[in-house]
N, C-alpha and C. Protein backbone atom coordinates (compact mmCIF):
# COMPACT_ATOMS: atom_id res chain seq x y z
N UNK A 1 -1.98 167.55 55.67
CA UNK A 1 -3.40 167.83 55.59
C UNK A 1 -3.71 168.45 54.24
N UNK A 2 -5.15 168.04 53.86
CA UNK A 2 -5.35 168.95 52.47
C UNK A 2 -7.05 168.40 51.89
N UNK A 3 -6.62 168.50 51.03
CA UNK A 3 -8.51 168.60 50.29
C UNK A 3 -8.01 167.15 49.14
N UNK A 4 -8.95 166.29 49.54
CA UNK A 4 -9.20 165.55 48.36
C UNK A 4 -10.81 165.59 47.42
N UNK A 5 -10.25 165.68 46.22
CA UNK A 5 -11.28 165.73 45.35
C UNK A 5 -13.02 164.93 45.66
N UNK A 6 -13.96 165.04 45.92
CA UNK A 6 -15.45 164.28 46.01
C UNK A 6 -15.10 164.15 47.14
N UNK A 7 -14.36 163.92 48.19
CA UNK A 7 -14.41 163.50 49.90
C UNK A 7 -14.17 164.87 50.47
N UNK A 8 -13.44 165.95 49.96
CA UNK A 8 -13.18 166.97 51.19
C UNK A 8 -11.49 166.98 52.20
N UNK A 9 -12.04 167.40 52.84
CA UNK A 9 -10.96 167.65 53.95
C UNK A 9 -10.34 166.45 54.18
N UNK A 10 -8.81 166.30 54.06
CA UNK A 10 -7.84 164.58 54.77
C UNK A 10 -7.26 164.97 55.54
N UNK A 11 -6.46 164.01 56.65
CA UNK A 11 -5.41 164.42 57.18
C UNK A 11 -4.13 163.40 56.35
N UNK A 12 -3.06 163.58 56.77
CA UNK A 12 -2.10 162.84 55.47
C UNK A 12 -1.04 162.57 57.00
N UNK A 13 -1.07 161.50 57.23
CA UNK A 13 -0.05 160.71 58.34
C UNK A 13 0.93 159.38 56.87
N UNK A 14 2.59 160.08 57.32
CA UNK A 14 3.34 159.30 56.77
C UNK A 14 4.39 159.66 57.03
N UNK A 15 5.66 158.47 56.45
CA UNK A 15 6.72 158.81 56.56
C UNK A 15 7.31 158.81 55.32
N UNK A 16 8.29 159.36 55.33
CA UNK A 16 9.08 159.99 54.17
C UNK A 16 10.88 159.91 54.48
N UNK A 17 11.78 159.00 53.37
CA UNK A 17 13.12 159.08 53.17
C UNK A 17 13.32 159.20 52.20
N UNK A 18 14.67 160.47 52.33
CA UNK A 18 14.99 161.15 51.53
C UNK A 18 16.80 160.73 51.24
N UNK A 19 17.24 160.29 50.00
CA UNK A 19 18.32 160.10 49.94
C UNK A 19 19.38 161.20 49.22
N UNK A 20 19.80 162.20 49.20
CA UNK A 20 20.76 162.40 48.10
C UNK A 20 21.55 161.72 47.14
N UNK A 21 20.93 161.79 46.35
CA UNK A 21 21.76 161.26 45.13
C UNK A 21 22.97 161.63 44.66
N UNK A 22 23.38 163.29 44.53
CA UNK A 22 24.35 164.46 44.21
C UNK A 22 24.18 165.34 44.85
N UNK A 23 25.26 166.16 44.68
CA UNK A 23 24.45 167.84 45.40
C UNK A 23 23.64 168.69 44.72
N UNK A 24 22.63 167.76 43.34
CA UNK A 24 22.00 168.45 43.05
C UNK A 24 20.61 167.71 43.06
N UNK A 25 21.00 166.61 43.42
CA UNK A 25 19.57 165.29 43.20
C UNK A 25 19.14 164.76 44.16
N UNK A 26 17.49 164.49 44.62
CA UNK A 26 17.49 163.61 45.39
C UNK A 26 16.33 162.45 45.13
N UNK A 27 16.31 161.74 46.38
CA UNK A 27 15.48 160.35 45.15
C UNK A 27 14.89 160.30 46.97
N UNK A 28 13.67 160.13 47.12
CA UNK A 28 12.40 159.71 48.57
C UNK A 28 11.34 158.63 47.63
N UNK A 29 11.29 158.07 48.66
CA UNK A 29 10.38 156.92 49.14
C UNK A 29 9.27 157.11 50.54
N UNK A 30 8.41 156.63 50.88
CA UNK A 30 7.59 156.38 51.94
C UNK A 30 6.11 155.78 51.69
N UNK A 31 5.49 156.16 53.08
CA UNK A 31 4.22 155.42 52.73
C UNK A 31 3.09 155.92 53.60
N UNK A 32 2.33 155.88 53.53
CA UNK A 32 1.33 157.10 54.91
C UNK A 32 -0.28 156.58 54.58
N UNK A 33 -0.81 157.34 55.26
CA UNK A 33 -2.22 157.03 55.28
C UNK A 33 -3.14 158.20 55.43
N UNK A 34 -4.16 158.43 54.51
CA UNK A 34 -5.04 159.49 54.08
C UNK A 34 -6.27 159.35 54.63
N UNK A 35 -6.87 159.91 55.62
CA UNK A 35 -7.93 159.46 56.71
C UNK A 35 -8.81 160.55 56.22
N UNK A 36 -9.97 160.73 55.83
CA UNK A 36 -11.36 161.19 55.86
C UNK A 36 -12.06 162.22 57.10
N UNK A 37 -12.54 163.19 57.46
CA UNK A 37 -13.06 163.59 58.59
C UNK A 37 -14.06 162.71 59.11
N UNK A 38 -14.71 161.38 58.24
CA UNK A 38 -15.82 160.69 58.62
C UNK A 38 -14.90 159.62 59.15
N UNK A 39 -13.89 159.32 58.74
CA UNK A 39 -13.13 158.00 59.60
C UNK A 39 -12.44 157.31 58.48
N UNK A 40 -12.90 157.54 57.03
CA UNK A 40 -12.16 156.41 55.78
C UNK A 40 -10.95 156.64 56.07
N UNK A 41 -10.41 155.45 55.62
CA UNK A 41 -9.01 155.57 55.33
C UNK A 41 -8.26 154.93 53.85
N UNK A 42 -7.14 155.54 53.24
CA UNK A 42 -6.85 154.91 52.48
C UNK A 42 -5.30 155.02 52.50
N UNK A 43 -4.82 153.80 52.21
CA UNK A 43 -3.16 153.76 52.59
C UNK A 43 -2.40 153.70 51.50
N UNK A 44 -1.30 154.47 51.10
CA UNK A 44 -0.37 154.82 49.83
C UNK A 44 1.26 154.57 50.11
N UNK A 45 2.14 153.95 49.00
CA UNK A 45 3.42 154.25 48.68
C UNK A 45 3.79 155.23 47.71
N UNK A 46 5.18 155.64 47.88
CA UNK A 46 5.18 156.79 47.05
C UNK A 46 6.55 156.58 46.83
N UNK A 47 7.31 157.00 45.34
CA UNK A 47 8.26 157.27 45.25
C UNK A 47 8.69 158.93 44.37
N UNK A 48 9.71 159.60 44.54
CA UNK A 48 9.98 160.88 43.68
C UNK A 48 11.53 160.99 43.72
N UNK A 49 11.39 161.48 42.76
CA UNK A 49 13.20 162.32 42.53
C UNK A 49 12.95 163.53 41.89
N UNK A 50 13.99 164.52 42.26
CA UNK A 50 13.83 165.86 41.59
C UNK A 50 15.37 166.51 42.43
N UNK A 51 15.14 167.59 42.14
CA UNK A 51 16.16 169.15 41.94
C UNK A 51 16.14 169.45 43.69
N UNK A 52 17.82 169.17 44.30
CA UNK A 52 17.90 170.17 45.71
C UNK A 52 18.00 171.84 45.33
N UNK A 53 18.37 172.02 43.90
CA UNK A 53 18.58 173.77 43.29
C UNK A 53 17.41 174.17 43.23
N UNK A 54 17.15 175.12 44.22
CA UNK A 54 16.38 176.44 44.16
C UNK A 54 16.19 176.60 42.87
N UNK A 55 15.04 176.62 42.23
CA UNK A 55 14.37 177.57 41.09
C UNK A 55 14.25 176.19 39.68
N UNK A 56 14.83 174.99 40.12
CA UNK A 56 15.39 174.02 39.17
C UNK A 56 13.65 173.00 38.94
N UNK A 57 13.61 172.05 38.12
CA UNK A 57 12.63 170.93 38.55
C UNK A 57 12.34 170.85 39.72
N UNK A 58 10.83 170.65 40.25
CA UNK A 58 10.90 170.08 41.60
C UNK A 58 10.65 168.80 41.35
N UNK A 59 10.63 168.06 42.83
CA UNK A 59 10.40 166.33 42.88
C UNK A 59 9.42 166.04 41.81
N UNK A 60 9.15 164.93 41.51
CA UNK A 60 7.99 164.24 40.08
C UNK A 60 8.39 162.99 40.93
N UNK A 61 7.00 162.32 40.94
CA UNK A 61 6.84 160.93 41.15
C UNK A 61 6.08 160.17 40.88
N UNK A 62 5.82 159.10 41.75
CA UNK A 62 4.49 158.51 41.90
C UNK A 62 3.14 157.86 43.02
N UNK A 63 2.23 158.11 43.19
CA UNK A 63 1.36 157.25 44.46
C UNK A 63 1.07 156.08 44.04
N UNK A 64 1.11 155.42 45.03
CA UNK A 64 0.23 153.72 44.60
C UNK A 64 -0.83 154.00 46.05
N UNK A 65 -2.29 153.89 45.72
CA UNK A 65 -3.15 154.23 46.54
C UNK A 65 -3.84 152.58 46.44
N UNK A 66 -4.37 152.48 48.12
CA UNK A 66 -4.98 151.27 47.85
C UNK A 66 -6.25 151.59 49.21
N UNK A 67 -7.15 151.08 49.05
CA UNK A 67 -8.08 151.33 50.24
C UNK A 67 -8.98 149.94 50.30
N UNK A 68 -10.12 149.65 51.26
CA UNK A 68 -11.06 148.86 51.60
C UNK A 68 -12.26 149.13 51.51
N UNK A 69 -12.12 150.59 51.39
CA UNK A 69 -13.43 151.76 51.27
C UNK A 69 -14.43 151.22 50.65
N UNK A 70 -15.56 151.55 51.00
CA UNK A 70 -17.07 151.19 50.29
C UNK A 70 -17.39 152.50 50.13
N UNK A 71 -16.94 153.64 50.78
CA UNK A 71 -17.75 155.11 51.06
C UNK A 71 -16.68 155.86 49.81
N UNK A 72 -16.66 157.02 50.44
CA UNK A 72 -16.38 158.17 49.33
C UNK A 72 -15.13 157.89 49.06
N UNK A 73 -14.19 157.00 49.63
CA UNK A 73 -12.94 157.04 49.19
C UNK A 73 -12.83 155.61 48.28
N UNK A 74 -13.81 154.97 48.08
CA UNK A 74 -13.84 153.76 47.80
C UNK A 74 -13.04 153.91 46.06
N UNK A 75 -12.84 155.58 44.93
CA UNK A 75 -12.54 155.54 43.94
C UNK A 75 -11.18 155.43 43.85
N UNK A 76 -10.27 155.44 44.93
CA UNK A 76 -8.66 155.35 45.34
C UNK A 76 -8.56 153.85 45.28
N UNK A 77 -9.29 152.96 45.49
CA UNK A 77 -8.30 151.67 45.42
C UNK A 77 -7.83 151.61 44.34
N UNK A 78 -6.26 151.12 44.58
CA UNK A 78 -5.41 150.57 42.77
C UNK A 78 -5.22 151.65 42.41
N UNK A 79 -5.42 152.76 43.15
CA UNK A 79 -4.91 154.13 42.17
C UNK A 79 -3.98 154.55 42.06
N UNK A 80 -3.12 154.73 40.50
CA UNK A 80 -1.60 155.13 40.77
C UNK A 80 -1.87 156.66 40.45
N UNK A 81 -1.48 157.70 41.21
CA UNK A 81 -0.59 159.14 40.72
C UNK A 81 0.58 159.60 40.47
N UNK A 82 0.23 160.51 39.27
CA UNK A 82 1.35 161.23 38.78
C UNK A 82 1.78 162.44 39.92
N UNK A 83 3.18 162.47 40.54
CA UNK A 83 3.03 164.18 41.76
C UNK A 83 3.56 165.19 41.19
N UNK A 84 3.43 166.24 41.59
CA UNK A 84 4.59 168.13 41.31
C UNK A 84 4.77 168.08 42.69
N UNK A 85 5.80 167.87 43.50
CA UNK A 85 5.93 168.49 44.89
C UNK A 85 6.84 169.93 45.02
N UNK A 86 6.94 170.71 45.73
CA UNK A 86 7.55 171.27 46.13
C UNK A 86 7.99 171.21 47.72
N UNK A 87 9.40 171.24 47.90
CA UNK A 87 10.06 171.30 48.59
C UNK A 87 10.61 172.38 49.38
N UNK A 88 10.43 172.88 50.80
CA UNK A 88 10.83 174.13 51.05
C UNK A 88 12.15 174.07 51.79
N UNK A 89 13.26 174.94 52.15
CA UNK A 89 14.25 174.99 52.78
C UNK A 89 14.03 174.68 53.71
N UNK A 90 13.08 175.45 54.90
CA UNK A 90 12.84 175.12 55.65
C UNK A 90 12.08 173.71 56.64
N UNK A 91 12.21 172.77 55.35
CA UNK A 91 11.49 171.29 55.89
C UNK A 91 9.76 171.18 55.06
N UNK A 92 9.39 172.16 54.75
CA UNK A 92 8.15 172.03 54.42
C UNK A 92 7.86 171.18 53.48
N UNK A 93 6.61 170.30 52.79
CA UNK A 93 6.79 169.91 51.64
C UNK A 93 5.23 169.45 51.69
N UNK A 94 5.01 170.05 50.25
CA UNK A 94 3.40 169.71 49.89
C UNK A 94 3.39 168.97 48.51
N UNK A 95 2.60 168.52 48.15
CA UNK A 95 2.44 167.65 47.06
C UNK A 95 0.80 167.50 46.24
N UNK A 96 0.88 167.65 44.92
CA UNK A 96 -0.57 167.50 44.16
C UNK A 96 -0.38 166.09 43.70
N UNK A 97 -1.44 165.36 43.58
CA UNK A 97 -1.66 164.37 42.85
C UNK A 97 -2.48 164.31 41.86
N UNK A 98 -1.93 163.78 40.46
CA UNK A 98 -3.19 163.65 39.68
C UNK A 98 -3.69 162.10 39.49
N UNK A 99 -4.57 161.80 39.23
CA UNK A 99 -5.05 160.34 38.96
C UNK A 99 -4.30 159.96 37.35
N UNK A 100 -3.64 158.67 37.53
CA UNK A 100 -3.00 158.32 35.87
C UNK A 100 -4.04 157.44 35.28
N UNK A 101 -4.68 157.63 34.27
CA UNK A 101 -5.65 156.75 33.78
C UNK A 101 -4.72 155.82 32.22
């Protein structure tokens, strides 16, 4: 869940695999879908690699955003992002996107 820019409030339904690379690397893939409180939807792939070390790089990746939207989400189709995720011990994991122009 989180805030997208001009639309507001999303919910963020996806899945996510995570491979280890080393015991210090890992490399995820997935794909999910970013739903609107009004009903839009827009559906994304994603790839990242980054740092399992505490305090090191976190994940860096990318979104491929694509939608059908006519409404407020209609500026996501074809959109690729740049991410910063952070990763928590405990399973958590949030992610910013910026738009790559």
């Amino acid at each position: 869940n989180g805030t997208l820019k001009d639309v507001g409030n999303v919910t963020n339904t996806g899945l996510i695999i995570t491979t280890p690379l080393s015991d210090e690397l890992i490399f995820g893939q997935g794909q999910g879908v970013l739903k609107s409180q009004d009903g839009e939807q827009a559906t994304y792939a994603f790839q990242f690699i980054g740092s399992l070390k505490e305090g090191n790089q976190p994940p860096h990746g990318s979104w491929f955003i694509y939608t059908n939207s006519t409404g407020n989400m209609a500026f996501l189709n074809n959109m690729v992002g740049i991410t910063h995720s952070e990763m928590g011990l405990d399973g958590t994991f949030s992610t910013k996107v910026w738009k790559w122009k």
